[in-house]
Protein backbone atom coordinates (compact mmCIF):
# COMPACT_ATOMS: atom_id res chain seq x y z
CA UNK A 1 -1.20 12.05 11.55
CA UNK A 2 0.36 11.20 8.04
CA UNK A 3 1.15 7.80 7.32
CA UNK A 4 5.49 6.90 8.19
CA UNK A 5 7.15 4.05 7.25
CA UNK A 6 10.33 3.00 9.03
CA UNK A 7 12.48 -0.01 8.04
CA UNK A 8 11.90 -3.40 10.79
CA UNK A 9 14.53 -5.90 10.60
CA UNK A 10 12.94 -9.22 11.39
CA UNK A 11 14.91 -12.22 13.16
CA UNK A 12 14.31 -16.06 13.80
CA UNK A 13 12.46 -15.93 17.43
CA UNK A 14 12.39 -19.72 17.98
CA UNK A 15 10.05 -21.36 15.37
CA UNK A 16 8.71 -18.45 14.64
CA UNK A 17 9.98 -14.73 12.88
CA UNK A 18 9.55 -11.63 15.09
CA UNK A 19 10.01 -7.47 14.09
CA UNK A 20 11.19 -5.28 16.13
CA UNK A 21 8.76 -1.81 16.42
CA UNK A 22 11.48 1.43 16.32
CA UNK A 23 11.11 3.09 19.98
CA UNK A 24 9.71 6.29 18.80
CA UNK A 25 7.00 4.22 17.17
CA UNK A 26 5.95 2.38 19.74
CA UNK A 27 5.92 5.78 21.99
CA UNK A 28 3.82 7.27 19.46
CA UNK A 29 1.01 4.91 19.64
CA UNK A 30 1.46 4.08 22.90
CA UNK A 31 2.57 0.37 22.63
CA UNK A 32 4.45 -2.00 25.75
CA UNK A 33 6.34 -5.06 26.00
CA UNK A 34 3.67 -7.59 26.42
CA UNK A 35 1.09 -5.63 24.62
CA UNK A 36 -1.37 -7.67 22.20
CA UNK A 37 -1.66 -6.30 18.54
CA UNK A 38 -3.24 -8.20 15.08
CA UNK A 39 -1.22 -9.01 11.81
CA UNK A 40 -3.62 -8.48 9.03
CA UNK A 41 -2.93 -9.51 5.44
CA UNK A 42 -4.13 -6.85 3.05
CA UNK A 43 -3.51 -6.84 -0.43
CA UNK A 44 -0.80 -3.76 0.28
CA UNK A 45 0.94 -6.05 2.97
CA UNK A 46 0.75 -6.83 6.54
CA UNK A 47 -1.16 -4.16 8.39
CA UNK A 48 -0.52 -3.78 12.20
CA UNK A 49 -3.18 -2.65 14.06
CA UNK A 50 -4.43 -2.92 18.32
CA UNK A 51 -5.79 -6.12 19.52
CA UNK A 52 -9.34 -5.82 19.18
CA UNK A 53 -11.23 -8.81 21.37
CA UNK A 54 -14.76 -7.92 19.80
CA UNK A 55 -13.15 -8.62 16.57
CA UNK A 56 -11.44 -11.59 17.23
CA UNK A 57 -15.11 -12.75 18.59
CA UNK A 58 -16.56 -12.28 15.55
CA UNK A 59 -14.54 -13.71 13.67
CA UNK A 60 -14.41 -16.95 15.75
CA UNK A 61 -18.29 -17.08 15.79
CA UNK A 62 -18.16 -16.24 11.96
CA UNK A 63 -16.17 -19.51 11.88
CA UNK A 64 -18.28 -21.68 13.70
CA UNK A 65 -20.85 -20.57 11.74
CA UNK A 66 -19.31 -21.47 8.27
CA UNK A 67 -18.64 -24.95 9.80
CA UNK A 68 -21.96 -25.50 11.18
CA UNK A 69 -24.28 -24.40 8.03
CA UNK A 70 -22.00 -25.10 4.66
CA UNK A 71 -25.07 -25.86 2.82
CA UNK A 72 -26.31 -22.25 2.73
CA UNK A 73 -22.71 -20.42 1.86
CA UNK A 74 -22.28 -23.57 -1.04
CA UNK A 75 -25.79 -21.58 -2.65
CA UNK A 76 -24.23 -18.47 -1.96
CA UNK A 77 -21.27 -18.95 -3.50
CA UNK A 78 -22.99 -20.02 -7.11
């Protein structure tokens, strides 16, 4: 499938902004009210993608990790 772009109008949900997905796309990859999906900055924009859990692991351990051993990334980094 070819990548579409349809227009989302966003609105003030609380404290917080929310888009709407169009019907048909939501049909088309089989999204729900109440389904879980990831906002990911890229440098093109904000991609949309499923909720992966192993990801969000990862990148939670990947965390910890920077936080409990700084020393090594500070050599890294020079």
């Amino acid at each position: 499938m070819g990548a579409i772009a349809m227009e989302v109008t966003l609105r003030r949900s609380g404290g917080s902004v929310s888009a709407t997905i169009p019907s048909e796309m939501a049909r088309r990859f089989h999204l729900a009210p109440g389904d879980r999906i990831e906002a990911i900055e890229t440098e093109q924009g904000i991609l949309l993608s499923p909720f992966n859990p192993t990801l969000q692991e990862a990148l939670a351990l990947a965390s910890e990790a920077a936080r409990s051993y700084p020393l090594p990334q500070k050599r890294l980094a020079h």
